[in-house]
Protein backbone atom coordinates (compact mmCIF):
# COMPACT_ATOMS: atom_id res chain seq x y z
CA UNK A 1 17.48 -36.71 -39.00
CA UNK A 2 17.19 -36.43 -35.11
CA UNK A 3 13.07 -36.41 -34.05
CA UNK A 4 12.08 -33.47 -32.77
CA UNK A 5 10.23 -33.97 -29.01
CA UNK A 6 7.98 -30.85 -28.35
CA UNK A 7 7.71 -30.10 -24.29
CA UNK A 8 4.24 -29.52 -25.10
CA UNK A 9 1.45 -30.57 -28.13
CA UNK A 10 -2.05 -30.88 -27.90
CA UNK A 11 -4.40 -33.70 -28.46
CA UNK A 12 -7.47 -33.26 -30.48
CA UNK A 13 -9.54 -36.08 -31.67
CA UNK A 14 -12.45 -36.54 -34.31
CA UNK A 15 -15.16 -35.28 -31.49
CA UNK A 16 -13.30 -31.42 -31.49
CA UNK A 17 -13.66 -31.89 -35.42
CA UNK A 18 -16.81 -32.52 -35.69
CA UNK A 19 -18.02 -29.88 -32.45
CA UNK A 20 -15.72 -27.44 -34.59
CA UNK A 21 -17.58 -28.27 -38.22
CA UNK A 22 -20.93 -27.99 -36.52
CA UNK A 23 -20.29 -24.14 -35.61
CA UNK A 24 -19.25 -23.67 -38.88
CA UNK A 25 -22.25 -25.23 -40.21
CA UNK A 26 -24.50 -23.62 -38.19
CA UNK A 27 -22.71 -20.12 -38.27
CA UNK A 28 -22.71 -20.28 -34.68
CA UNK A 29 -18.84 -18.81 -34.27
CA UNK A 30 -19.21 -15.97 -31.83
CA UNK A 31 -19.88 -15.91 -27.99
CA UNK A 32 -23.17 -17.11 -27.97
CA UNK A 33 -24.24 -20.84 -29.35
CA UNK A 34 -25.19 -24.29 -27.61
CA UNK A 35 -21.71 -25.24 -26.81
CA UNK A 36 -20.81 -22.50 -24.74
CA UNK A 37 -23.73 -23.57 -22.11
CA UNK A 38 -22.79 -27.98 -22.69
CA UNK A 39 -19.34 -27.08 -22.00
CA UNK A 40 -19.98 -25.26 -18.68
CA UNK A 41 -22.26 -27.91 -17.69
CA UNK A 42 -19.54 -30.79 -18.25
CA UNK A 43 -17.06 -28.63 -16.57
CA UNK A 44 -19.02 -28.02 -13.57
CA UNK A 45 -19.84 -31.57 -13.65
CA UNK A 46 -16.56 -32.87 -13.54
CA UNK A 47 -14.94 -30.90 -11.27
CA UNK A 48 -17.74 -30.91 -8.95
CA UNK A 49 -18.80 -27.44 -8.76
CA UNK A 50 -21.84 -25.82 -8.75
CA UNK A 51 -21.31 -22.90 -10.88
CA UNK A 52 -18.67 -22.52 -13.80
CA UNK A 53 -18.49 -19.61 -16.15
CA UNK A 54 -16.43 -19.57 -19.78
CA UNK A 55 -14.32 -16.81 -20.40
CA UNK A 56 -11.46 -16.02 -23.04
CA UNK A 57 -8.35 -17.06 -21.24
CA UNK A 58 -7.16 -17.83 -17.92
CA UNK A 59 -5.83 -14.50 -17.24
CA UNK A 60 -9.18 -12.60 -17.30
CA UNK A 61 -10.24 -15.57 -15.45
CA UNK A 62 -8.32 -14.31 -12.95
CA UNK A 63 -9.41 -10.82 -13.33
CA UNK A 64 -12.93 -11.40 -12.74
CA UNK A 65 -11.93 -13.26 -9.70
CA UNK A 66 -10.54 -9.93 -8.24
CA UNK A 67 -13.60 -8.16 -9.32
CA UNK A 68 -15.95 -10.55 -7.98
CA UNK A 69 -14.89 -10.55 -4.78
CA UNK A 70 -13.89 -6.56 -4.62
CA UNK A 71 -10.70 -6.40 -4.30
CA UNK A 72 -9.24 -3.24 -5.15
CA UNK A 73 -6.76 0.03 -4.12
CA UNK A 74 -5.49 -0.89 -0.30
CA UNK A 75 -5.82 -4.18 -0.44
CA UNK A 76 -3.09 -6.79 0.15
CA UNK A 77 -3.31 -10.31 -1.63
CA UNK A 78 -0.73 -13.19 -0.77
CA UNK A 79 0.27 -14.96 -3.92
CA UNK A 80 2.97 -17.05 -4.32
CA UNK A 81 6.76 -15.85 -5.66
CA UNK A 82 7.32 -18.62 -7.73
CA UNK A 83 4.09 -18.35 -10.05
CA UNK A 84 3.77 -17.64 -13.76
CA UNK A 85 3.10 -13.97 -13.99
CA UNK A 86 -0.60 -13.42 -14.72
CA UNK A 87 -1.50 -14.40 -11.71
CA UNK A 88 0.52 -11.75 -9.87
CA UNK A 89 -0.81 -9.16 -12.84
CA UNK A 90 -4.09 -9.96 -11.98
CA UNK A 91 -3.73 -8.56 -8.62
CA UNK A 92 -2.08 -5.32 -10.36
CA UNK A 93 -5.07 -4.92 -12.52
CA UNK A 94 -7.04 -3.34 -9.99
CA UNK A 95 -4.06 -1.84 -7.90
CA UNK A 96 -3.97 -4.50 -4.95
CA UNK A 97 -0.56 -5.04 -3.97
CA UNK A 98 1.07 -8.40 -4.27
CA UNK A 99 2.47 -9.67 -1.02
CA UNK A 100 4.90 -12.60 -1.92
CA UNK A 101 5.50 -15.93 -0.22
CA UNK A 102 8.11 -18.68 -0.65
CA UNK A 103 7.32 -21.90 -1.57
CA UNK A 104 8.06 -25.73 -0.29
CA UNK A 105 11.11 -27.58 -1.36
CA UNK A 106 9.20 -31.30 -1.80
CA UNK A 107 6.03 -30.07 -3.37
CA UNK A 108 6.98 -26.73 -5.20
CA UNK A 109 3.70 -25.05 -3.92
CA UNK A 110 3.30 -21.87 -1.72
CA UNK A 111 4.54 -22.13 1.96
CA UNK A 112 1.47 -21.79 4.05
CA UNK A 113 3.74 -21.22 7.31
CA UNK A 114 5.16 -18.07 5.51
CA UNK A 115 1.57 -17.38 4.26
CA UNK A 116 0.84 -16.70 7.26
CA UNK A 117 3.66 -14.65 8.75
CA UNK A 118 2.61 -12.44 6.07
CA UNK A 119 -0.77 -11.37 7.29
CA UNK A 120 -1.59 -7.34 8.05
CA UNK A 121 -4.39 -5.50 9.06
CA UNK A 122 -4.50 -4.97 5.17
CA UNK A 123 -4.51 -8.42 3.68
CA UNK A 124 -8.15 -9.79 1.85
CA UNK A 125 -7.26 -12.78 0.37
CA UNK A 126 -4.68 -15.36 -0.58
CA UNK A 127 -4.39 -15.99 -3.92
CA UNK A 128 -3.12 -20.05 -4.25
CA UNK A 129 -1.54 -21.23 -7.27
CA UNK A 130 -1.40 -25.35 -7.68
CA UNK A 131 1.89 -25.06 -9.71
CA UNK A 132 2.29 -27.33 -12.46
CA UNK A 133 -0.57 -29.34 -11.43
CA UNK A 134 0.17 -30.55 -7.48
CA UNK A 135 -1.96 -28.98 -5.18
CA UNK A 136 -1.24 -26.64 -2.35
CA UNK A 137 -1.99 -27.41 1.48
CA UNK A 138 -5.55 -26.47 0.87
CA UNK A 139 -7.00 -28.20 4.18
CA UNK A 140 -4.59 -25.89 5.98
CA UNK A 141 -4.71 -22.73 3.79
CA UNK A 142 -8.30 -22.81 3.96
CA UNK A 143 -8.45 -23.18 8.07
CA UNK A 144 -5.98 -19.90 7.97
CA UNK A 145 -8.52 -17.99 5.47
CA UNK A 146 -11.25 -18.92 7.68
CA UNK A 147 -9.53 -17.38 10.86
CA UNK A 148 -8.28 -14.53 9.64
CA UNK A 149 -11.32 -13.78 7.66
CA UNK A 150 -9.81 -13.52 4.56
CA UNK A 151 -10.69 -14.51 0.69
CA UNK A 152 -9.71 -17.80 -0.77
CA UNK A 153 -8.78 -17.96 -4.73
CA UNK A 154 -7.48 -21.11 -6.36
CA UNK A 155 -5.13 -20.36 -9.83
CA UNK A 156 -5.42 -23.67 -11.06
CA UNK A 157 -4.83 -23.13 -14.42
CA UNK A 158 -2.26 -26.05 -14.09
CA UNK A 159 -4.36 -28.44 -12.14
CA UNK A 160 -7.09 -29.56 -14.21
CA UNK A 161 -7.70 -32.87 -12.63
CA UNK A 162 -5.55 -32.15 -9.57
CA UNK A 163 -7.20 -33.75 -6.51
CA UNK A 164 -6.95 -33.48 -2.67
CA UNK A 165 -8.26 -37.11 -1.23
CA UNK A 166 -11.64 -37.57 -3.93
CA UNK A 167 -12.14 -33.23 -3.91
CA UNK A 168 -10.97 -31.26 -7.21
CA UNK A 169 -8.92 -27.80 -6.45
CA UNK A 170 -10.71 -25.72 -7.51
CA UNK A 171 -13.57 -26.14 -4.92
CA UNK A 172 -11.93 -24.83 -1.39
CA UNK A 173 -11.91 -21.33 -2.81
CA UNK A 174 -14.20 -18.55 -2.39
CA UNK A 175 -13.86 -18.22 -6.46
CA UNK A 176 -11.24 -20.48 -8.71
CA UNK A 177 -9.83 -20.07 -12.29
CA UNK A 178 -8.48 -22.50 -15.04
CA UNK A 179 -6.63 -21.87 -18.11
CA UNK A 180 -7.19 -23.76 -21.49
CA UNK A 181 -4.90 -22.39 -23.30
CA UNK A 182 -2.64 -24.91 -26.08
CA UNK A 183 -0.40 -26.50 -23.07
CA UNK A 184 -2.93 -27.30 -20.61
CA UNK A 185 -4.19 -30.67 -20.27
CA UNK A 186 -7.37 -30.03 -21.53
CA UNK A 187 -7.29 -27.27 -24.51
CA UNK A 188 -9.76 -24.47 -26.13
CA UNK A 189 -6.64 -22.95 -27.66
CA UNK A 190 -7.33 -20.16 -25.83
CA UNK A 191 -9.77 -19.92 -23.07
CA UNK A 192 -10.52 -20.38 -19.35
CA UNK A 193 -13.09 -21.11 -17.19
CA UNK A 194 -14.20 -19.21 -13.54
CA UNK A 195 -15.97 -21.73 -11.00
CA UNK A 196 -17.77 -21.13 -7.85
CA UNK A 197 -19.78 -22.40 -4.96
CA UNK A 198 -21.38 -19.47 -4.33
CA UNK A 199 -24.58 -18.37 -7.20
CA UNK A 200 -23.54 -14.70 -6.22
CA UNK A 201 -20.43 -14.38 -7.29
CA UNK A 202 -20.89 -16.49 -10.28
CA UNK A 203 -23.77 -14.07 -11.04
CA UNK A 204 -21.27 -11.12 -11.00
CA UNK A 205 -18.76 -13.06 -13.58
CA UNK A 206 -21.20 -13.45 -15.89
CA UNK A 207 -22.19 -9.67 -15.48
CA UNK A 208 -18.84 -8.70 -15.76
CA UNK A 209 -17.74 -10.56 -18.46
CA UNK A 210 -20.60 -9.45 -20.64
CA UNK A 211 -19.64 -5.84 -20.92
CA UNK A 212 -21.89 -4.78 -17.24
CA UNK A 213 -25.16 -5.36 -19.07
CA UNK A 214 -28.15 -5.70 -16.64
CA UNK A 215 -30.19 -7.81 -18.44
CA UNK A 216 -33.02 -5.83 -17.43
CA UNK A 217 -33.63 -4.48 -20.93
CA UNK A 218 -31.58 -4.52 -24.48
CA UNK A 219 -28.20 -2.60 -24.94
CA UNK A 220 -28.62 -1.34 -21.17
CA UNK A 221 -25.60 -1.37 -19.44
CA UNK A 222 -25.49 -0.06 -15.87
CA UNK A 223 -21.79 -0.71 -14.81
CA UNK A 224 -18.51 -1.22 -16.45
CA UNK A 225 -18.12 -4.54 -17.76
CA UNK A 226 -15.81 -6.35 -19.97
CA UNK A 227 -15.33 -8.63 -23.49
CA UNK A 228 -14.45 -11.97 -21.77
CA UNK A 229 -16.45 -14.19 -23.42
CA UNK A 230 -15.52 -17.44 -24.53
CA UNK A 231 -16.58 -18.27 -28.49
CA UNK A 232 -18.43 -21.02 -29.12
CA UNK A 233 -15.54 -22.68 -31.40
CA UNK A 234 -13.79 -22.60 -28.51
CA UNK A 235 -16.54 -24.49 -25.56
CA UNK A 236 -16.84 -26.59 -29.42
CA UNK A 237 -13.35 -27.75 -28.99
CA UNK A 238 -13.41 -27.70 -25.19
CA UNK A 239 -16.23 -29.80 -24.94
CA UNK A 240 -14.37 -32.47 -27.39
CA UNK A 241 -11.60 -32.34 -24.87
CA UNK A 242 -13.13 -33.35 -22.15
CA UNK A 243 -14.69 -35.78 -23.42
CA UNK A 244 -11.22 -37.54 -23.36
CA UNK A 245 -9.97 -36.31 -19.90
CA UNK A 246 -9.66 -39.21 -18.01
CA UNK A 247 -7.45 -40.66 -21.13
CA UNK A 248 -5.26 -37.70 -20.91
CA UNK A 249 -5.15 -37.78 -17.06
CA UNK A 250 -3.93 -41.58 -17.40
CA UNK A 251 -1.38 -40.73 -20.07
CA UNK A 252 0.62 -38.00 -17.91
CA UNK A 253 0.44 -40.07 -14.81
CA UNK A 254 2.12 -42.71 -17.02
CA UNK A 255 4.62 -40.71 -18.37
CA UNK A 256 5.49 -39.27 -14.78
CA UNK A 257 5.73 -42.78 -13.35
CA UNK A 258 8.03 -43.84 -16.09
CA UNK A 259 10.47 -40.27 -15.68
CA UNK A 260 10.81 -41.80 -11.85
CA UNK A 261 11.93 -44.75 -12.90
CA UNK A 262 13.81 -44.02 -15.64
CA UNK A 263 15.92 -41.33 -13.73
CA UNK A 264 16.16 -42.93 -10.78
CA UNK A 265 19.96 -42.09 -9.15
CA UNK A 266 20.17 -39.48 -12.11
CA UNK A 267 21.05 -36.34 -10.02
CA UNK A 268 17.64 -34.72 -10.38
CA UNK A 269 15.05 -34.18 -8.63
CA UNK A 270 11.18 -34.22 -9.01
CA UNK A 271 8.29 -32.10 -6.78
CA UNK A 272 6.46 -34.95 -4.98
CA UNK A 273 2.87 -35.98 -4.90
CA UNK A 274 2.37 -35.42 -1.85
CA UNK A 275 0.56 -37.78 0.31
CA UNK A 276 -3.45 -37.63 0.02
CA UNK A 277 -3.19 -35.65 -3.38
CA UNK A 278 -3.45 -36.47 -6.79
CA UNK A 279 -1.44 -34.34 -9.31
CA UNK A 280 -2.26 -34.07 -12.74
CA UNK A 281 1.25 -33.60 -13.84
CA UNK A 282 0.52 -31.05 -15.94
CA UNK A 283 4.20 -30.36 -16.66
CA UNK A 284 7.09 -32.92 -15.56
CA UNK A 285 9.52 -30.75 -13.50
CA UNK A 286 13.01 -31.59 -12.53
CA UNK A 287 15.65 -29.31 -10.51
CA UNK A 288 19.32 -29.61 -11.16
CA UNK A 289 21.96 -27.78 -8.93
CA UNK A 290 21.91 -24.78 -10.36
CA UNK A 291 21.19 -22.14 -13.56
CA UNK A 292 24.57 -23.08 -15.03
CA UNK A 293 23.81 -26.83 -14.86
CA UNK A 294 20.47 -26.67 -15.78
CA UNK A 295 21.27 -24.56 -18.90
CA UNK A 296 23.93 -26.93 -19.59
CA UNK A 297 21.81 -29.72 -19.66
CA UNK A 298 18.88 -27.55 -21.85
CA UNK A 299 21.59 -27.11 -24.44
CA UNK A 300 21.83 -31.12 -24.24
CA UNK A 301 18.65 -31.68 -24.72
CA UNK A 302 18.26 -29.25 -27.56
CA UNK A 303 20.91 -30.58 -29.40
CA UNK A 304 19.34 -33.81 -29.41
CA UNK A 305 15.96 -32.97 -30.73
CA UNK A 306 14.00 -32.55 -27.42
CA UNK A 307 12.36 -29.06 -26.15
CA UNK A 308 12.76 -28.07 -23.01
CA UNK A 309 11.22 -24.59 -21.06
CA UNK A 310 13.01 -23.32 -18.09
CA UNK A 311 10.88 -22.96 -14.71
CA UNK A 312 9.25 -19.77 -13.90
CA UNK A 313 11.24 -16.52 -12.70
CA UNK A 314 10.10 -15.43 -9.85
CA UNK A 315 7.62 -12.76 -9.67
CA UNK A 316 9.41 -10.81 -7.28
CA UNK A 317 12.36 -10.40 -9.60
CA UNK A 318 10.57 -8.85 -12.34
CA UNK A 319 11.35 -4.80 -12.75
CA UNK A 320 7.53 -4.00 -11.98
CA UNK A 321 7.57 -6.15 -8.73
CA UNK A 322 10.96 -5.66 -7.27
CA UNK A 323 9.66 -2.98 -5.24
CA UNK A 324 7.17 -5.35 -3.79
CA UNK A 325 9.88 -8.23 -2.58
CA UNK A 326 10.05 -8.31 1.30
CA UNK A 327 12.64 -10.05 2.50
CA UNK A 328 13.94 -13.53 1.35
CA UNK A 329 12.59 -16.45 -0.93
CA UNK A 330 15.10 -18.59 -1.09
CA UNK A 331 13.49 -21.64 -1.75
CA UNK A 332 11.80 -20.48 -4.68
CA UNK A 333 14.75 -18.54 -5.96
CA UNK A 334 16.21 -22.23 -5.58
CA UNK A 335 13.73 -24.12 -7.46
CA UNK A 336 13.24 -21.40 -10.03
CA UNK A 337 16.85 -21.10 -11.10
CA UNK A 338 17.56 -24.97 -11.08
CA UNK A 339 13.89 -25.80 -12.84
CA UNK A 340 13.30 -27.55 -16.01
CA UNK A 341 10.27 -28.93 -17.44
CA UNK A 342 10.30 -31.73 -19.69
CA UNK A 343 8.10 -33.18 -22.60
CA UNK A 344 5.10 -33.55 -21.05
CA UNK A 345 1.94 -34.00 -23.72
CA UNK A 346 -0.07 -36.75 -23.65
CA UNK A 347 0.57 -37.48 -27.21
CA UNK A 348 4.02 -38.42 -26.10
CA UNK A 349 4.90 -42.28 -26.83
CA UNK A 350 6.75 -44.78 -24.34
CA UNK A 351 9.58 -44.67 -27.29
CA UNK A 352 9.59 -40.34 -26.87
CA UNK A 353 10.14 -40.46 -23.05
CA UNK A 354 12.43 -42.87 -23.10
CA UNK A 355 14.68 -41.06 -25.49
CA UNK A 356 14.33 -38.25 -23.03
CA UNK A 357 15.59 -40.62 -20.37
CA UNK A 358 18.26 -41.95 -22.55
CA UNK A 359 19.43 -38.27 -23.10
CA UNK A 360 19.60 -37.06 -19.84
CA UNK A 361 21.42 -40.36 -18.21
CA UNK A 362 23.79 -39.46 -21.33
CA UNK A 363 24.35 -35.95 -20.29
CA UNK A 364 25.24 -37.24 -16.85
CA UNK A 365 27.59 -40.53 -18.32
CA UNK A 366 25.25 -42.18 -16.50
């Protein structure tokens, strides 16, 4: 019987049991409870922000980023093309337009040079996605939100752990967003998390999020708000996991080291740390030549027990944002259409990767 690799599975642990058995216990299951306020704190703690805010996945996350700040009908917001689609939905949600850039062929991540050919009297903010966990040029994407004025949010719902020199993304931003859904590194099954520097905007998540109420009085609600609370199973759960983050971080930088080496003068090709970061390898990409090859060697992999996902479409090329494309992307059209990610959990063992290695070098006679 061949052994089945998943691309992704997540790893719990005997703390998330007994967090999870404690809200049972307690009948503490809903959006309020202790863990909802200890798994903030940790959060905030280790990612060094001041302010972080649990909500019920990464995609409202991103929402109440674009609320926070204001952003609305008229406004412009530069995202990257090659992005999983909530984060270009989130700028739909309240009828900004998406203005696309192209990304970098060594690190994956959102061109800053084109980011800022793409600036108009209309744009408010750049929206910067640290795709599958390297960070983006944020030294030099802040500097060109700072002259032009413009709002800074961080999608790192890839990059838990992701560093720039000793700083976590996540902390450059004007407001920042992670995602713990099953597949990220660390897990509330589903659930995210919206950090800030500034008390003000964190303020206005937590209003938000809470259905508008002004805490003035009971039941009084003086705006609209939303449901985007987190449960307290789920901070339960999150709190477990992050408890073993700096195991999982040291995992998936072992498993990346030993794809490198174990592919080396396979024809593939890996983003690149680049120099000064620290990526948390939240999925381990490669790029073939092309769709045809890269399905080719999917079907491979399949065959032999191993799961595989395809890189990210473009945004652009989606019916409901064709109408926004402008012009070219060609490096993300590239990457997109020749990406694969591969197995990429920490519960992975040497053994698993290496029969990933084995099976591509086989594809390849190599």
């Amino acid at each position: 019987m061949v052994k089945r690799i998943p691309v992704y599975e997540p790893v719990l642990g005997p703390e998330v049991r007994a967090n999870v058995l404690e809200c049972i216990d307690t009948n503490w299951i809903s959006s309020r409870g202790a863990f909802i306020e200890r798994f903030e704190a940790e959060f905030a703690k280790l990612t060094g922000v001041p302010h972080a805010a649990s909500v019920s996945n990464g995609t409202v996350a991103l929402h109440l980023a674009m609320l926070a700040l204001g952003i609305g009908a008229g406004d412009e917001v530069i995202v990257p093309t090659f992005t999983y689609i909530a984060s270009v939905n989130a700028i739909r949600y309240e009828g900004a337009t998406p203005v696309f850039v192209d990304s970098l062929e060594d690190s994956w991540q959102l061109d800053p040079a084109d980011v800022e050919r793409k600036i108009t009297p209309r744009t408010r903010a750049i929206m910067v996605v640290h795709l599958y966990g390297q960070p983006a040029d944020m030294p030099r994407l802040a500097e060109i939100a700072r002259r032009h004025d413009l709002r800074l949010i961080e999608d790192c719902a890839e990059a838990f752990g992701s560093l720039i020199g000793e700083r976590h993304v996540g902390t450059w931003g004007d407001v920042s967003t992670y995602s713990f859904f099953g597949n990220k590194t660390v897990t509330t099954g589903e659930g995210g998390m919206v950090v800030s520097l500034d008390p003000a905007i964190d303020a206005r998540v937590r209003k938000l999020k809470g259905q508008g109420l002004a805490g003035t009085r009971e039941y009084w609600h003086d705006e609209i708000g939303y449901n985007y609370r987190m449960t307290n199973i789920c901070a339960a759960i999150g709190l477990g996991q992050l408890s073993m983050a700096d195991q999982f971080m040291a995992r998936k930088r072992d498993i990346a080291a030993r794809y490198r080496d174990g592919l080396a003068g396979a024809p593939v090709r890996f983003f690149w740390e680049m120099p000064g970061t620290t990526s948390s390898y939240w999925m381990n990409c490669i790029a073939v030549d092309d769709a045809e090859s890269r399905d080719a060697l999917r079907h491979h992999l399949a065959a032999a027990g191993i799961e595989t996902r395809p890189a990210f479409y473009p945004a652009h090329t989606m019916p409901m944002y064709s109408a926004y494309a402008a012009g070219e992307y060609p490096v993300a059209v590239r990457l997109a259409s020749a990406g694969l990610n591969l197995p990429s959990s920490p519960a992975l063992t040497d053994e698993d990767v290496d029969i990933v290695i084995s099976a591509i070098r086989q594809h390849y006679g190599r």
